[in-house]
C-alpha atoms as a PDB file:
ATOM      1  CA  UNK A   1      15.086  35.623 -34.967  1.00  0.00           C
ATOM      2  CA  UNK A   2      13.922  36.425 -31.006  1.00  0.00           C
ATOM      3  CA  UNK A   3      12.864  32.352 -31.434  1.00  0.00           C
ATOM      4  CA  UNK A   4      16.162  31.018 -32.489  1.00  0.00           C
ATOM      5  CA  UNK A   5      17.929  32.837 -29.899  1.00  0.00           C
ATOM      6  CA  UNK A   6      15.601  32.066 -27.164  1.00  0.00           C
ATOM      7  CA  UNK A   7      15.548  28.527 -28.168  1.00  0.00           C
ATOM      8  CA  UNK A   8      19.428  28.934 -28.422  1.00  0.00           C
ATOM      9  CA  UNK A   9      19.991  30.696 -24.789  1.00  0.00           C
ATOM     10  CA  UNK A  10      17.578  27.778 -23.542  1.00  0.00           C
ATOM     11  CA  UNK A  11      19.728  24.743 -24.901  1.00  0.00           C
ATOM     12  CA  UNK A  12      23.317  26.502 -23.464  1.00  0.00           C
ATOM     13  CA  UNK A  13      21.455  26.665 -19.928  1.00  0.00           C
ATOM     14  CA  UNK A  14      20.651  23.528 -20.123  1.00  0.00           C
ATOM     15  CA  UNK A  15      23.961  22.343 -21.382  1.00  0.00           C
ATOM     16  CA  UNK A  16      25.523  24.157 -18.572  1.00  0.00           C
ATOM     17  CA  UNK A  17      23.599  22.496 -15.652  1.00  0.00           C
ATOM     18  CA  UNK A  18      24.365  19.343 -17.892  1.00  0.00           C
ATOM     19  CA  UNK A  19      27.790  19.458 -17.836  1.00  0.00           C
ATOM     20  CA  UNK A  20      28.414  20.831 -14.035  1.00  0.00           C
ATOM     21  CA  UNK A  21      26.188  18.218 -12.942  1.00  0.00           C
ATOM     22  CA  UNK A  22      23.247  20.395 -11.210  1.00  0.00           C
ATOM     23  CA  UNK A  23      20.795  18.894 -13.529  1.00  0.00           C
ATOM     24  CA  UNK A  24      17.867  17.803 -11.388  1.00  0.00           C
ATOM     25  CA  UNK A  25      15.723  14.962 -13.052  1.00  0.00           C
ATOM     26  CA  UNK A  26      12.640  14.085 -11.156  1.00  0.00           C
ATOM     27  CA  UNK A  27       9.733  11.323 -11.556  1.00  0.00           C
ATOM     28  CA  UNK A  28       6.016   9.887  -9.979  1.00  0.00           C
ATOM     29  CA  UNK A  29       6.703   6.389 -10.026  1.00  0.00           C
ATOM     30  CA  UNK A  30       3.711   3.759  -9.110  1.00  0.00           C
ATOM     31  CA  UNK A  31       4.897   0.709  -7.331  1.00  0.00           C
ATOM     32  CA  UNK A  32       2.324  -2.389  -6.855  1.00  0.00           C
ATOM     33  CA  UNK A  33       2.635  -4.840  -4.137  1.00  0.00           C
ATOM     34  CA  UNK A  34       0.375  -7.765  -4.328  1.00  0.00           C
ATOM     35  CA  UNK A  35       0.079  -9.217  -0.648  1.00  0.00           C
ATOM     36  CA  UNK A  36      -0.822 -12.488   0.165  1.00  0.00           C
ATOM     37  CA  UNK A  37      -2.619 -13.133   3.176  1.00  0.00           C
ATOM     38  CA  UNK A  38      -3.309 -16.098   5.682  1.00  0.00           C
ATOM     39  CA  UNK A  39      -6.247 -17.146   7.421  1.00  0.00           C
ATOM     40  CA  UNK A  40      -5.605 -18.243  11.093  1.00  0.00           C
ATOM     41  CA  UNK A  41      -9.326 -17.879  12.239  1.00  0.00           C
ATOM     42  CA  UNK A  42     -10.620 -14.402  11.053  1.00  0.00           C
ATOM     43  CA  UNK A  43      -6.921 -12.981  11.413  1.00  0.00           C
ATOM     44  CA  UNK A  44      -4.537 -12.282   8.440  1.00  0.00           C
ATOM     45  CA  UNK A  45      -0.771 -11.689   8.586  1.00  0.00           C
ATOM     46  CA  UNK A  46       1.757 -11.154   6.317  1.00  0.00           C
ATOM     47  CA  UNK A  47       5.232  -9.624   6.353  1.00  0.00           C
ATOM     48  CA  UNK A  48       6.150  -6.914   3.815  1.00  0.00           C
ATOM     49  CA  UNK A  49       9.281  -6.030   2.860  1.00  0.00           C
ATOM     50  CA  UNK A  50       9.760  -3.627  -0.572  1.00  0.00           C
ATOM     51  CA  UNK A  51      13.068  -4.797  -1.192  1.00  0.00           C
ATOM     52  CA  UNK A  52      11.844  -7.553  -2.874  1.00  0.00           C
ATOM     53  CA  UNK A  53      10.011  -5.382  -5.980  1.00  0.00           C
ATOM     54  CA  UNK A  54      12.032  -4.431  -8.397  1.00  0.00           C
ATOM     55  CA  UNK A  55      10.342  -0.992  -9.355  1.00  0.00           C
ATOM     56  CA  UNK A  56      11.050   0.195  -5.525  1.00  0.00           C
ATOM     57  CA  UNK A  57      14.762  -1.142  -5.903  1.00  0.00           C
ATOM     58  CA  UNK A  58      15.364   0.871  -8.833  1.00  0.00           C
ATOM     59  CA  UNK A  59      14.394   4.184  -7.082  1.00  0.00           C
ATOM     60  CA  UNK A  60      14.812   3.651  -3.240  1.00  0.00           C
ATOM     61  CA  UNK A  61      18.359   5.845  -3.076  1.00  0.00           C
ATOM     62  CA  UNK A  62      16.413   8.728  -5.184  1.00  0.00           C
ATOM     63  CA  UNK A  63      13.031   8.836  -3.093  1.00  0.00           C
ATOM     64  CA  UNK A  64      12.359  11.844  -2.069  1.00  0.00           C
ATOM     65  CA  UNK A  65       8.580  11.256  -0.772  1.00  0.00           C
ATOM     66  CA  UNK A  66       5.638   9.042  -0.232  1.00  0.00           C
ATOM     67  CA  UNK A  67       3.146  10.645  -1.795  1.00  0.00           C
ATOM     68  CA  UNK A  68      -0.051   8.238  -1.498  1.00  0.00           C
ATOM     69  CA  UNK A  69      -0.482   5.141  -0.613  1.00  0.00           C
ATOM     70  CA  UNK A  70      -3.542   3.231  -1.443  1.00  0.00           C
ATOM     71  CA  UNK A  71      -5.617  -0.321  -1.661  1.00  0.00           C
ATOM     72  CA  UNK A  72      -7.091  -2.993  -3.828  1.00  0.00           C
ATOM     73  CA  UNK A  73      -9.226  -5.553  -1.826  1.00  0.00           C
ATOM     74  CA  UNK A  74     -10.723  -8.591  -3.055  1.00  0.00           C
ATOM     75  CA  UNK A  75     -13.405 -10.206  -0.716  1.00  0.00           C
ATOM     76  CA  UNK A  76     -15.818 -13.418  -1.015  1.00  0.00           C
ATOM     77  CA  UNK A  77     -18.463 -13.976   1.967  1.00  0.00           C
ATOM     78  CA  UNK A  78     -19.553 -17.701   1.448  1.00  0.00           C
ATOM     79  CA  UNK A  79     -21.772 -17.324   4.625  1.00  0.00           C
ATOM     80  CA  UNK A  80     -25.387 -16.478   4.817  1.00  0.00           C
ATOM     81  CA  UNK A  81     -24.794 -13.361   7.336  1.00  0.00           C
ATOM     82  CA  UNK A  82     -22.551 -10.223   6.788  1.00  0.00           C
ATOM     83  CA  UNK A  83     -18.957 -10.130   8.098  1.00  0.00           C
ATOM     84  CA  UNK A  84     -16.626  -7.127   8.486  1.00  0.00           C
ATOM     85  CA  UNK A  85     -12.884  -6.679   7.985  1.00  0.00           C
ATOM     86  CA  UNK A  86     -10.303  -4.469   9.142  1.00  0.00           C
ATOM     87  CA  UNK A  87      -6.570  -3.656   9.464  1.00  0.00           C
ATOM     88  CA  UNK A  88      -3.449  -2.386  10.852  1.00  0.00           C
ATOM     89  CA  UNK A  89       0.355  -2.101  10.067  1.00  0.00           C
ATOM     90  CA  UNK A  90       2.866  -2.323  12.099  1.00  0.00           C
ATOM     91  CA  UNK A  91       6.663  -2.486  12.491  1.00  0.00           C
ATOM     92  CA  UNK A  92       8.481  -5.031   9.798  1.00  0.00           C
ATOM     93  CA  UNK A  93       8.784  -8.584  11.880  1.00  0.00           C
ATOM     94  CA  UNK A  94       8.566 -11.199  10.195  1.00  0.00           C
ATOM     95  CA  UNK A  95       8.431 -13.534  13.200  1.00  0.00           C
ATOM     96  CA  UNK A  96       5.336 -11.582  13.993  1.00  0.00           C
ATOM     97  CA  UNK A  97       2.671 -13.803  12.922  1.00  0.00           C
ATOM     98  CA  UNK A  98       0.022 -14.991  14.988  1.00  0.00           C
ATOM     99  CA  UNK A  99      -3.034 -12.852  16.454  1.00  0.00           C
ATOM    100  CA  UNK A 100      -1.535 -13.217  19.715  1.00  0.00           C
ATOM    101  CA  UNK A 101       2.118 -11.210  18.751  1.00  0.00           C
ATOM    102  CA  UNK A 102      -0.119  -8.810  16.697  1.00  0.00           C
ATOM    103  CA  UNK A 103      -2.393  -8.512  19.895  1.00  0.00           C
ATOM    104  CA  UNK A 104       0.603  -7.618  21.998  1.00  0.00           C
ATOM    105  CA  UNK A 105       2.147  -4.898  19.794  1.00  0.00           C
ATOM    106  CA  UNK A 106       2.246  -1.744  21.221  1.00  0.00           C
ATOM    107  CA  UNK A 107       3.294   0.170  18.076  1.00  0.00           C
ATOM    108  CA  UNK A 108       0.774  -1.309  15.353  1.00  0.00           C
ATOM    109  CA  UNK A 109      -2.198   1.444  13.974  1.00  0.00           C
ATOM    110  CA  UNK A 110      -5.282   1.417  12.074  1.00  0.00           C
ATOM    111  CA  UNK A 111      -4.899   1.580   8.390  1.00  0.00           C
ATOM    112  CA  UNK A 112      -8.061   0.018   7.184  1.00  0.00           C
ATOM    113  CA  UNK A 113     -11.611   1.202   8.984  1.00  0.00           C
ATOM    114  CA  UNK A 114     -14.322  -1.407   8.898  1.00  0.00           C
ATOM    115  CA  UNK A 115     -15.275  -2.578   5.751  1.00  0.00           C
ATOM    116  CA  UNK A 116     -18.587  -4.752   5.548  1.00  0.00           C
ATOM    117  CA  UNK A 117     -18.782  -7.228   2.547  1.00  0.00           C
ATOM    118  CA  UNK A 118     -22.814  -7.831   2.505  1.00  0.00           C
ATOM    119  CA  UNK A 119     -23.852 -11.837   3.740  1.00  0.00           C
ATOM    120  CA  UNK A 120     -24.336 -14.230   0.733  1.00  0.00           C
ATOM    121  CA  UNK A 121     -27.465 -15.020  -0.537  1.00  0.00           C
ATOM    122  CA  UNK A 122     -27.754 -18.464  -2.614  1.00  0.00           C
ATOM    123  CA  UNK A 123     -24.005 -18.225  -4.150  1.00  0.00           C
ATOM    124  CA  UNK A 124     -21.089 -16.085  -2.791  1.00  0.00           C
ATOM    125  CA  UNK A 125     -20.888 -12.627  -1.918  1.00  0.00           C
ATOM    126  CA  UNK A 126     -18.340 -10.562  -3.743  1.00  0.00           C
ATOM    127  CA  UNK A 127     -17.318  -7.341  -2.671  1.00  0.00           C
ATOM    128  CA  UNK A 128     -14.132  -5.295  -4.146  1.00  0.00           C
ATOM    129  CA  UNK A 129     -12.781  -2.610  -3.443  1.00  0.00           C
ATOM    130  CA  UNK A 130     -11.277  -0.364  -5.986  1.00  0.00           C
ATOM    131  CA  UNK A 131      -8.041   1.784  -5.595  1.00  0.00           C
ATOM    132  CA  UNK A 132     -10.592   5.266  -5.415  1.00  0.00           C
ATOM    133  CA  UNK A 133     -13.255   3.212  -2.778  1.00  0.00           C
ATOM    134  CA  UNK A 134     -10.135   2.627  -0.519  1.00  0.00           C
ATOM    135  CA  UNK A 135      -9.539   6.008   0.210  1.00  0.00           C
ATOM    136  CA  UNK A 136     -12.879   5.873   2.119  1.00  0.00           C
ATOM    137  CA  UNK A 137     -11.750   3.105   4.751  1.00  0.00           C
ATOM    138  CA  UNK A 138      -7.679   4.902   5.174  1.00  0.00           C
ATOM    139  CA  UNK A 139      -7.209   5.874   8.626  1.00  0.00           C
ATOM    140  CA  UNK A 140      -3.350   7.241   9.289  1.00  0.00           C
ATOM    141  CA  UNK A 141      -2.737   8.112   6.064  1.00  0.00           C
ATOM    142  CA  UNK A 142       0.659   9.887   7.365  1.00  0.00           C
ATOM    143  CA  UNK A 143       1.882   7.034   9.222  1.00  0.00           C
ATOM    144  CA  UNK A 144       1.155   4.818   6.516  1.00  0.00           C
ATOM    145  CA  UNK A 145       3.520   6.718   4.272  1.00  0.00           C
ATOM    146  CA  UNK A 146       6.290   7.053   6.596  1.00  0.00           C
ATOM    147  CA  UNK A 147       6.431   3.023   6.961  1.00  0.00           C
ATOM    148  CA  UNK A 148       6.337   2.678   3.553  1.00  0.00           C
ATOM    149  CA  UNK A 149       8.937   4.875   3.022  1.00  0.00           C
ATOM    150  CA  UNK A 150      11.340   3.355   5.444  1.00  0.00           C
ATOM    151  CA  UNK A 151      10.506   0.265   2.973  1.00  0.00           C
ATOM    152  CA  UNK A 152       9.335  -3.473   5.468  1.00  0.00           C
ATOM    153  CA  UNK A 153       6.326  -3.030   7.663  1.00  0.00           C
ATOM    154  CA  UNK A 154       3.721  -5.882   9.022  1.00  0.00           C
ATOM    155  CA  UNK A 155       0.349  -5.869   7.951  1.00  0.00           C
ATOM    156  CA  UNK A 156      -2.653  -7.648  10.214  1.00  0.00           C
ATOM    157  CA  UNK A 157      -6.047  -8.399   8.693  1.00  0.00           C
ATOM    158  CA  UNK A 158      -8.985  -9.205  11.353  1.00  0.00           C
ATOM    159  CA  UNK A 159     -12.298 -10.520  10.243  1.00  0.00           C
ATOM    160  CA  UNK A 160     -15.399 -11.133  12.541  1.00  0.00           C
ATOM    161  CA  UNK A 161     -18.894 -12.057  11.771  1.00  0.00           C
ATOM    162  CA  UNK A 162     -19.954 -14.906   9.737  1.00  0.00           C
ATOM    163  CA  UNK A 163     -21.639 -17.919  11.391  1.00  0.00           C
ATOM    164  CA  UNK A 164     -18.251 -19.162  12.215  1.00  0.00           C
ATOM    165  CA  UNK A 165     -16.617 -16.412  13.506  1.00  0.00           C
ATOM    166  CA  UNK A 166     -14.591 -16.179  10.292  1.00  0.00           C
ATOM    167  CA  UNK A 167     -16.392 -14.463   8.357  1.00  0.00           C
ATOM    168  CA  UNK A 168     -15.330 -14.912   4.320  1.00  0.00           C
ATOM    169  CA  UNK A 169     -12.153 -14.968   2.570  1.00  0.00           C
ATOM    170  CA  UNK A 170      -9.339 -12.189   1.488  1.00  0.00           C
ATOM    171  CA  UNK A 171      -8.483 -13.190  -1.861  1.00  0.00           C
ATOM    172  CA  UNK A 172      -6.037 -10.656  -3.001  1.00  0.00           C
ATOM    173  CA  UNK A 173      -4.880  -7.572  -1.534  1.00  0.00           C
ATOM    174  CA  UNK A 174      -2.615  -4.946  -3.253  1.00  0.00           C
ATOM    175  CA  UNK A 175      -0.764  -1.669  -2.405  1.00  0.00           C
ATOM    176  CA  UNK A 176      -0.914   0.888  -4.631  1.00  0.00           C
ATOM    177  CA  UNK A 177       2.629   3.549  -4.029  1.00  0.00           C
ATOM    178  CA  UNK A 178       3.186   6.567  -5.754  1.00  0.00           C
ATOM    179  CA  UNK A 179       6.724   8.195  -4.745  1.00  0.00           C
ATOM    180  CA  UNK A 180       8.072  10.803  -5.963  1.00  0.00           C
ATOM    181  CA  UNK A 181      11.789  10.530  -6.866  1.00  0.00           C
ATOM    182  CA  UNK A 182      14.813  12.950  -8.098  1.00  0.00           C
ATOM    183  CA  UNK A 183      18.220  12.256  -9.356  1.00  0.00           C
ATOM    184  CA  UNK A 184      20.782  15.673  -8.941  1.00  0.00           C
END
Protein backbone atom coordinates (compact mmCIF):
# COMPACT_ATOMS: atom_id res chain seq x y z
CA UNK A 1 0.00 0.00 0.00
CA UNK A 2 3.12 2.60 1.10
CA UNK A 3 4.10 1.68 -2.92
CA UNK A 4 0.91 2.69 -4.52
CA UNK A 5 0.77 5.81 -2.68
CA UNK A 6 4.29 6.75 -3.14
CA UNK A 7 4.07 5.92 -6.72
CA UNK A 8 0.70 7.91 -6.59
CA UNK A 9 2.14 11.21 -4.67
CA UNK A 10 5.08 10.89 -7.35
CA UNK A 11 2.80 11.01 -10.59
CA UNK A 12 0.52 14.22 -8.99
CA UNK A 13 4.03 16.07 -8.51
CA UNK A 14 4.85 15.48 -11.59
CA UNK A 15 1.52 16.33 -13.06
CA UNK A 16 1.67 19.52 -11.20
CA UNK A 17 5.04 20.85 -12.57
CA UNK A 18 3.42 19.46 -15.88
CA UNK A 19 0.63 21.45 -15.99
CA UNK A 20 2.14 24.92 -14.45
CA UNK A 21 4.81 24.58 -16.85
CA UNK A 22 8.02 24.32 -14.39
CA UNK A 23 8.85 21.03 -15.85
CA UNK A 24 12.56 21.14 -16.63
CA UNK A 25 13.62 18.58 -19.41
CA UNK A 26 17.30 18.40 -19.98
CA UNK A 27 19.69 16.45 -22.56
CA UNK A 28 23.76 15.65 -23.66
CA UNK A 29 23.47 16.03 -27.19
CA UNK A 30 26.67 15.11 -29.56
CA UNK A 31 26.96 17.27 -32.58
CA UNK A 32 29.60 16.23 -35.47
CA UNK A 33 31.09 18.67 -37.78
CA UNK A 34 33.09 17.25 -40.56
CA UNK A 35 35.54 20.13 -41.78
CA UNK A 36 37.02 20.31 -44.94
CA UNK A 37 40.25 21.78 -45.29
CA UNK A 38 42.48 23.48 -48.06
CA UNK A 39 45.97 23.25 -48.82
CA UNK A 40 47.60 26.65 -49.75
CA UNK A 41 51.28 25.48 -49.08
CA UNK A 42 51.37 23.74 -45.59
CA UNK A 43 48.41 26.12 -44.40
CA UNK A 44 44.72 25.02 -44.03
CA UNK A 45 41.66 27.27 -43.68
CA UNK A 46 38.26 26.83 -43.43
CA UNK A 47 35.29 28.82 -42.14
CA UNK A 48 32.87 27.23 -39.64
CA UNK A 49 29.69 28.21 -39.02
CA UNK A 50 27.15 25.63 -36.84
CA UNK A 51 24.19 27.01 -38.26
CA UNK A 52 24.48 24.95 -41.02
CA UNK A 53 24.04 21.34 -38.91
CA UNK A 54 20.94 20.48 -38.23
CA UNK A 55 21.49 18.71 -34.75
CA UNK A 56 22.97 22.25 -33.40
CA UNK A 57 19.82 24.06 -34.99
CA UNK A 58 17.50 21.97 -33.19
CA UNK A 59 19.00 22.83 -29.73
CA UNK A 60 20.88 26.24 -30.07
CA UNK A 61 17.87 28.37 -28.11
CA UNK A 62 18.03 25.51 -25.23
CA UNK A 63 21.98 25.31 -24.78
CA UNK A 64 22.85 25.74 -21.69
CA UNK A 65 26.73 24.67 -21.95
CA UNK A 66 29.64 23.47 -23.93
CA UNK A 67 30.67 20.76 -22.26
CA UNK A 68 33.67 19.21 -24.43
CA UNK A 69 34.79 19.72 -27.44
CA UNK A 70 36.99 17.31 -29.19
CA UNK A 71 38.88 15.99 -32.60
CA UNK A 72 39.09 13.39 -35.28
CA UNK A 73 42.20 13.85 -37.58
CA UNK A 74 42.99 12.01 -40.58
CA UNK A 75 46.65 12.43 -41.88
CA UNK A 76 48.74 10.84 -44.94
CA UNK A 77 52.64 11.80 -45.16
CA UNK A 78 53.56 10.79 -48.82
CA UNK A 79 57.15 12.14 -48.13
CA UNK A 80 60.15 10.24 -47.03
CA UNK A 81 60.82 12.63 -43.83
CA UNK A 82 58.40 13.42 -40.88
CA UNK A 83 56.18 16.54 -40.95
CA UNK A 84 54.23 18.16 -38.09
CA UNK A 85 50.83 19.86 -37.92
CA UNK A 86 49.18 22.26 -35.82
CA UNK A 87 46.23 24.64 -35.24
CA UNK A 88 44.34 27.54 -34.10
CA UNK A 89 40.75 29.05 -34.12
CA UNK A 90 39.85 32.15 -34.39
CA UNK A 91 36.97 34.63 -34.78
CA UNK A 92 34.18 33.46 -37.58
CA UNK A 93 35.41 35.38 -41.03
CA UNK A 94 34.86 33.89 -43.71
CA UNK A 95 36.87 36.30 -45.86
CA UNK A 96 39.69 35.19 -43.67
CA UNK A 97 41.46 32.81 -45.77
CA UNK A 98 44.91 33.02 -46.66
CA UNK A 99 48.06 32.48 -44.25
CA UNK A 100 48.70 36.01 -44.53
CA UNK A 101 44.98 37.28 -42.82
CA UNK A 102 45.46 34.30 -40.40
CA UNK A 103 49.10 35.64 -39.78
CA UNK A 104 47.75 39.06 -38.97
CA UNK A 105 45.01 38.10 -36.48
CA UNK A 106 45.46 39.30 -33.27
CA UNK A 107 42.66 37.29 -31.60
CA UNK A 108 43.32 33.63 -33.06
CA UNK A 109 44.75 30.79 -30.20
CA UNK A 110 46.21 27.47 -30.13
CA UNK A 111 43.80 24.66 -30.20
CA UNK A 112 45.85 21.88 -31.61
CA UNK A 113 49.68 21.34 -30.10
CA UNK A 114 52.08 19.75 -32.52
CA UNK A 115 51.19 16.63 -33.80
CA UNK A 116 53.98 14.61 -35.76
CA UNK A 117 52.65 12.04 -38.38
CA UNK A 118 55.99 9.73 -38.72
CA UNK A 119 57.89 10.19 -42.57
CA UNK A 120 56.79 7.46 -45.09
CA UNK A 121 58.71 4.64 -45.74
CA UNK A 122 58.07 2.80 -49.27
CA UNK A 123 54.10 3.66 -49.36
CA UNK A 124 52.29 6.41 -47.35
CA UNK A 125 52.32 7.22 -43.87
CA UNK A 126 49.03 7.14 -42.08
CA UNK A 127 48.52 8.58 -38.88
CA UNK A 128 44.89 9.15 -37.13
CA UNK A 129 43.95 10.48 -34.51
CA UNK A 130 41.09 9.22 -32.51
CA UNK A 131 38.47 11.36 -30.56
CA UNK A 132 40.36 10.03 -26.91
CA UNK A 133 44.22 10.71 -28.64
CA UNK A 134 42.98 14.34 -29.30
CA UNK A 135 42.61 15.25 -25.93
CA UNK A 136 46.44 14.93 -25.74
CA UNK A 137 47.24 17.76 -28.43
CA UNK A 138 43.98 20.40 -26.88
CA UNK A 139 45.46 23.50 -25.75
CA UNK A 140 42.55 26.23 -24.61
CA UNK A 141 40.15 23.91 -23.96
CA UNK A 142 37.95 26.89 -22.34
CA UNK A 143 38.24 29.14 -25.16
CA UNK A 144 37.49 26.52 -27.47
CA UNK A 145 34.12 26.00 -25.86
CA UNK A 146 33.13 29.48 -25.58
CA UNK A 147 33.57 29.89 -29.58
CA UNK A 148 31.75 27.04 -30.11
CA UNK A 149 29.13 28.06 -28.12
CA UNK A 150 28.65 31.43 -29.66
CA UNK A 151 28.21 28.94 -32.82
CA UNK A 152 30.90 30.36 -36.33
CA UNK A 153 34.57 30.46 -35.57
CA UNK A 154 37.72 30.13 -38.16
CA UNK A 155 39.88 27.33 -37.99
CA UNK A 156 43.78 27.51 -39.43
CA UNK A 157 45.77 24.34 -40.04
CA UNK A 158 49.75 24.87 -40.51
CA UNK A 159 51.96 22.09 -41.66
CA UNK A 160 55.85 22.23 -41.94
CA UNK A 161 58.37 19.62 -42.67
CA UNK A 162 58.33 17.36 -45.55
CA UNK A 163 60.91 17.80 -48.35
CA UNK A 164 58.70 20.41 -49.77
CA UNK A 165 57.85 22.37 -47.06
CA UNK A 166 54.35 20.87 -47.14
CA UNK A 167 54.59 18.24 -45.42
CA UNK A 168 51.48 15.53 -46.16
CA UNK A 169 47.89 15.89 -46.53
CA UNK A 170 44.73 16.57 -44.00
CA UNK A 171 42.22 14.30 -45.24
CA UNK A 172 39.35 14.73 -42.94
CA UNK A 173 38.97 16.57 -39.86
CA UNK A 174 35.91 16.42 -37.49
CA UNK A 175 34.59 18.14 -34.30
CA UNK A 176 33.24 16.20 -31.87
CA UNK A 177 30.44 18.68 -29.42
CA UNK A 178 28.75 17.55 -26.54
CA UNK A 179 26.28 20.38 -25.10
CA UNK A 180 24.26 20.12 -22.66
CA UNK A 181 20.72 21.48 -23.22
CA UNK A 182 17.34 22.16 -21.08
CA UNK A 183 13.89 23.06 -22.07
CA UNK A 184 11.73 24.83 -18.81
Amino acid sequence: MKKKNLILSGSLFLMTLLVSGCLLVSGTFVIVETVNVTLQSGFYSTSINLTNNADWEDHRDKLDKVEVVGFELWVTNNEPVEWSFWAYMDNFDSNCTTESCANASTTKFLVFDTLTIPAASETSSTKIVSYAESFQYIQNLDEIKQMVFDGSFNFYGYGAGGQNGNGGTIDSIRVIITVNASET
